[in-house]
Protein backbone atom coordinates (compact mmCIF):
# COMPACT_ATOMS: atom_id res chain seq x y z
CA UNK A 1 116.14 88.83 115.71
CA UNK A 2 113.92 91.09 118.22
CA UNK A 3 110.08 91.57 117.23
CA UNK A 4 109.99 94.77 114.99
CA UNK A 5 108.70 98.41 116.57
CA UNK A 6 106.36 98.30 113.36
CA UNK A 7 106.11 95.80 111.07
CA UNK A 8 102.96 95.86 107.73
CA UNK A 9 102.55 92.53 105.70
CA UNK A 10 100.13 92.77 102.61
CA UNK A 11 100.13 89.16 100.61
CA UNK A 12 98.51 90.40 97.96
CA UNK A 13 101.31 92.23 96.93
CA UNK A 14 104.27 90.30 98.54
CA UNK A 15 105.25 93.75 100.48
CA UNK A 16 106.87 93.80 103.84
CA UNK A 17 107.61 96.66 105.73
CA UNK A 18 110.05 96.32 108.95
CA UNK A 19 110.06 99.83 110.54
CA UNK A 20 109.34 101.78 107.26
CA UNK A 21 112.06 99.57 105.02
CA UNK A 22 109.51 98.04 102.80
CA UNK A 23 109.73 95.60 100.08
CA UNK A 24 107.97 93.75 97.30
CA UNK A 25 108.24 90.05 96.17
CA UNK A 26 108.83 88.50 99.88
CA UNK A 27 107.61 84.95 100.23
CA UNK A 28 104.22 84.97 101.21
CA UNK A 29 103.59 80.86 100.51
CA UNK A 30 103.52 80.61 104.68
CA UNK A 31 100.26 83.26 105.27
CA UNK A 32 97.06 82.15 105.02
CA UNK A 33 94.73 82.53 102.10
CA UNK A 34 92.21 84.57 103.98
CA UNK A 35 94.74 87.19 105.65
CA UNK A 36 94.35 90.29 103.87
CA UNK A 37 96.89 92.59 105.70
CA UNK A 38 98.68 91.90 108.87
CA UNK A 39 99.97 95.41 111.12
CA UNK A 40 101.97 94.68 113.73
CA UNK A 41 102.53 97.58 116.47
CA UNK A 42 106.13 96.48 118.40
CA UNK A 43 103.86 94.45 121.51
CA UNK A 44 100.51 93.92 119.41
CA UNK A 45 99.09 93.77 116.18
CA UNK A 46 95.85 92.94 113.99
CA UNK A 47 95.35 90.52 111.10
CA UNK A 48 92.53 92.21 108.49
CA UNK A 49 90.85 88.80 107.31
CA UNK A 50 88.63 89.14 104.28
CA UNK A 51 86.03 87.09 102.78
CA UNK A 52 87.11 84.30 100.48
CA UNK A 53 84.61 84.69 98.12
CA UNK A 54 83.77 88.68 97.47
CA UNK A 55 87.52 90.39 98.97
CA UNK A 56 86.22 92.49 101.67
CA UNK A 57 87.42 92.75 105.05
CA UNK A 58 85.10 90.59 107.21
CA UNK A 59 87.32 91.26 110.94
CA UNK A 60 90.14 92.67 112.43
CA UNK A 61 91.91 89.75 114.79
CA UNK A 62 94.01 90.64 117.24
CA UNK A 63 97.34 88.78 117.57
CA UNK A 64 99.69 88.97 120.26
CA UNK A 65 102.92 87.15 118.70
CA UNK A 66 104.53 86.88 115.32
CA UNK A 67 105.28 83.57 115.07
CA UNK A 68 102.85 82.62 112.20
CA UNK A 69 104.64 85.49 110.39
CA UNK A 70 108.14 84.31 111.04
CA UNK A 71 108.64 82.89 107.56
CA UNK A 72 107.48 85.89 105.99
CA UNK A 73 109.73 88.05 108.15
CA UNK A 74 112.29 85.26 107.26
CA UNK A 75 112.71 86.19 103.76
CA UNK A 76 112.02 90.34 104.33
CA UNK A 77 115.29 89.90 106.37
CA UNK A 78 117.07 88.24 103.28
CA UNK A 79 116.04 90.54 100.70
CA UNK A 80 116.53 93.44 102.94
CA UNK A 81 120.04 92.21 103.92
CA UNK A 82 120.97 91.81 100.18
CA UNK A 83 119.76 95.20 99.71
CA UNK A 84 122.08 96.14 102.14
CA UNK A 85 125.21 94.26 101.21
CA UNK A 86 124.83 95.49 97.72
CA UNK A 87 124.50 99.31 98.21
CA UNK A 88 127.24 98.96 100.85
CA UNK A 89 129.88 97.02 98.12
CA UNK A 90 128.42 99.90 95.12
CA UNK A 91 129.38 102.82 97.77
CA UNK A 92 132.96 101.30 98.46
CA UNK A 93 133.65 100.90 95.25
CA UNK A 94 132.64 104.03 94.01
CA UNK A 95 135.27 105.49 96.80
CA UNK A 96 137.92 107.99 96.29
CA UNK A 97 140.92 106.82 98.08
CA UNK A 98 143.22 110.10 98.10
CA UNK A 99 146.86 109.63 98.46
C-alpha cells in the first residue's frame, strides 16, 4: 500500500480516516497512550500529544513517516475492504438481469 494523500487517526474514538473514508472501531492497541490525534498530510504529518493526567494537548510533533501507524492503518484497510466487498456483493445481487 502507498502512504495516504490524507490520512486522521483519533484513538479515543477508534476512527480512521484514509482520504475522507472514515471509520470507527479500528484497532488502536498499537498507538501510544499519550497520542491524542495523529493528521497525516500525504509527505508530512503531526501527532497532537496530550497530557496524561488532565487531557489537554501539551504539543504538536511532527512526524515524517507512518510506520508507527502501520498497524492502525492495518486494520482501517480491513474494515474498509469488508465494507467494500459487502456493498459490492448487496449491489450485484440486487441486479436486474434483463433477458
Amino acid at each position: 500500500m502507498t502512504a495516504p494523500m490524507r490520512a486522521t487517526i483519533i484513538p479515543s474514538d477508534q476512527f480512521c480516516s484514509v482520504d475522507g473514508v472514515g471509520f470507527h472501531g479500528v484497532d488502536m492497541t498499537s498507538v501510544a497512550p499519550e497520542v491524542h490525534a495523529m493528521q497525516w498530510y500525504g509527505t508530512h504529518g503531526e501527532i497532537e500529544v496530550q497530557d496524561p493526567l488532565n487531557g489537554k494537548v501539551i504539543s504538536n510533533d511532527i512526524i515524517n513517516s507512518l510506520d508507527a501507524f502501520q498497524a492502525v492503518l492495518d486494520s482501517y484497510w480491513e474494515i474498509r475492504s469488508a465494507e467494500e466487498s459487502a456493498a459490492a456483493q448487496a449491489e450485484q445481487e440486487n441486479q436486474v438481469i434483463e433477458v
